[in-house]
Protein backbone atom coordinates (compact mmCIF):
# COMPACT_ATOMS: atom_id res chain seq x y z
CA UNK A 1 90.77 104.32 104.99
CA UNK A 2 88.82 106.23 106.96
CA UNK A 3 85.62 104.73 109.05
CA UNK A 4 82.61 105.91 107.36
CA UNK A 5 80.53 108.01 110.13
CA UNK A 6 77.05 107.82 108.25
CA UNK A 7 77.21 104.10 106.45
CA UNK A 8 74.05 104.93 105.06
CA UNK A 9 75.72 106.72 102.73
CA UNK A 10 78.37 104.14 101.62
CA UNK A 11 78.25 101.74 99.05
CA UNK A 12 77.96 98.46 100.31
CA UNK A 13 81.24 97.08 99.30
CA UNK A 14 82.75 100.41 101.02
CA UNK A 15 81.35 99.32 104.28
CA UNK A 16 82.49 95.85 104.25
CA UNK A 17 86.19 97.48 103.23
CA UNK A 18 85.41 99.88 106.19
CA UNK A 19 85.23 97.12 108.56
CA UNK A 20 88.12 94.75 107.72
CA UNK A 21 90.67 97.39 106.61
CA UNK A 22 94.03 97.75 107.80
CA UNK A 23 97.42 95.86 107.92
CA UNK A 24 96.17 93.49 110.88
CA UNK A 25 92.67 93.47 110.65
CA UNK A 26 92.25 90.29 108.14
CA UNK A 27 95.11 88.41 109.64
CA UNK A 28 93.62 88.42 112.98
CA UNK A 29 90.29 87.51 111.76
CA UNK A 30 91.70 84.55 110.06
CA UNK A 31 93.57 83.28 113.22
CA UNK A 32 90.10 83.78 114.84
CA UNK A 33 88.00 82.12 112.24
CA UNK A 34 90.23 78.32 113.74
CA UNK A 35 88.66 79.15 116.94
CA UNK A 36 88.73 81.08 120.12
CA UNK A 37 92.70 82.48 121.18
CA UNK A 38 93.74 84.51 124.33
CA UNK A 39 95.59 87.84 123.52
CA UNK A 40 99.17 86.18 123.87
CA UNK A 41 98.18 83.41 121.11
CA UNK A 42 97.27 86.28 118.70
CA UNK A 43 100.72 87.88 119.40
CA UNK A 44 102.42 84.58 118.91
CA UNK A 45 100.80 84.28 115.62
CA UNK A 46 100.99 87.85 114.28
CA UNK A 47 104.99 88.51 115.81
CA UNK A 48 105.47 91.91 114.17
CA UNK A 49 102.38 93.80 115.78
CA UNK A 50 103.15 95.65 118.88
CA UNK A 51 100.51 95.28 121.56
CA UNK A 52 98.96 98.76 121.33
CA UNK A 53 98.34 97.93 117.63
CA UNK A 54 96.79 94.64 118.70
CA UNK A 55 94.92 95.70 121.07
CA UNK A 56 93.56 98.89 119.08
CA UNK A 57 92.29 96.51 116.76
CA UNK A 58 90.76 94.09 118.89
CA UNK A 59 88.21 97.13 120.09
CA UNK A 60 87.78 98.51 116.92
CA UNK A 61 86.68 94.94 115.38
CA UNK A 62 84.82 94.54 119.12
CA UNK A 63 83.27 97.72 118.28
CA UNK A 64 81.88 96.93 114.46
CA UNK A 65 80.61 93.51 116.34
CA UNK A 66 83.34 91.20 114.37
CA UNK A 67 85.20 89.93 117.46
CA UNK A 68 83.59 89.47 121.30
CA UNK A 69 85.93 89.68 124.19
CA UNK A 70 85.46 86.99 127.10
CA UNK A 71 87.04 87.69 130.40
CA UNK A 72 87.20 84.99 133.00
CA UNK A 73 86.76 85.73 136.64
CA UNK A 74 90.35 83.92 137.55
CA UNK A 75 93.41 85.13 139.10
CA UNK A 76 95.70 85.66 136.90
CA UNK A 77 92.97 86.91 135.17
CA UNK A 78 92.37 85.43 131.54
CA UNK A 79 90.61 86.89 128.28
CA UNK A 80 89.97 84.98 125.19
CA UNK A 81 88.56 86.36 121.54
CA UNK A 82 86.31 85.04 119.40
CA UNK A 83 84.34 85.70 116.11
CA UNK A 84 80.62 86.96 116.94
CA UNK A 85 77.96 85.75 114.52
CA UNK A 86 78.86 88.64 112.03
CA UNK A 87 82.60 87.66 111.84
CA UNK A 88 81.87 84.24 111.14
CA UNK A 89 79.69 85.44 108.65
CA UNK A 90 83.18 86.46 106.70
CA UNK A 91 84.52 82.86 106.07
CA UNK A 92 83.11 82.00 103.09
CA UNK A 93 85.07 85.57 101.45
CA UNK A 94 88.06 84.03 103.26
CA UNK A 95 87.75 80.69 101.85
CA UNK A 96 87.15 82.60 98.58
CA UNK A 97 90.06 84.75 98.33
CA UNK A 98 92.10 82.36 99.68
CA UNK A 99 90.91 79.71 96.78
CA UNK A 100 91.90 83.03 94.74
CA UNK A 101 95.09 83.51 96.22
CA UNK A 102 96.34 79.87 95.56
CA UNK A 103 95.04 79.97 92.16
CA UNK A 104 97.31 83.42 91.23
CA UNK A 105 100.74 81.61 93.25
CA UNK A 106 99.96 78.61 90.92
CA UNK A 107 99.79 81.00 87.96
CA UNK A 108 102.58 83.43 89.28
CA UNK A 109 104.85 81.32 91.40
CA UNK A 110 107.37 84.13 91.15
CA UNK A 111 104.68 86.41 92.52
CA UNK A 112 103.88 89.12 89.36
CA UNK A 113 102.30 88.85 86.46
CA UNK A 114 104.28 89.05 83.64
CA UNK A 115 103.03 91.83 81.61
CA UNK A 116 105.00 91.83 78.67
């Protein structure tokens, strides 16, 4: 999905999509919502992204104001990401579809619906 260039002209729901969308996006906001990781956690916990991808969307959620980027003045030098007041702001939909989730692989434990 495209980003929307003018979101005054988006439905709300569209911009929310806008913001979160993409294969790592979500997962990577869920790792951040337990607290603060450095770049290598996130790999460790996400071990089929490359580290272009991860980094590309690190900036892009840095950019919408989701994620913040920390970089301490050490040698070797060390950065750390973390939810911003808007990406915390996204837990309770997490908790919800999550609660959602659970409820479907309770329903559908062989993971369809059966719809004959």
């Amino acid at each position: 999905m495209a980003k929307l260039q003018n979101i005054e002209e988006g439905c709300p729901l569209e911009i929310g999509m806008n913001m979160i969308t993409g294969k790592w996006k979500i997962p990577i906001l869920w790792h951040l919502i337990e607290g603060r990781k450095r770049f290598n956690e996130l790999q460790r916990f996400l071990p089929h992204i490359t580290q272009k991808t991860l980094t590309q969307q690190l900036r892009e959620m840095e950019n919408d104001g989701l994620v913040y980027r920390h970089v301490y003045a050490e040698v070797p030098p060390r950065v750390e990401y973390g939810l911003t007041p808007l990406g915390e702001s996204i837990r309770p939909i997490f908790d919800v579809l999550c609660q959602w989730g659970k409820r479907y692989k309770k329903q559908y434990p062989d993971g369809k619906p059966n719809t004959d």
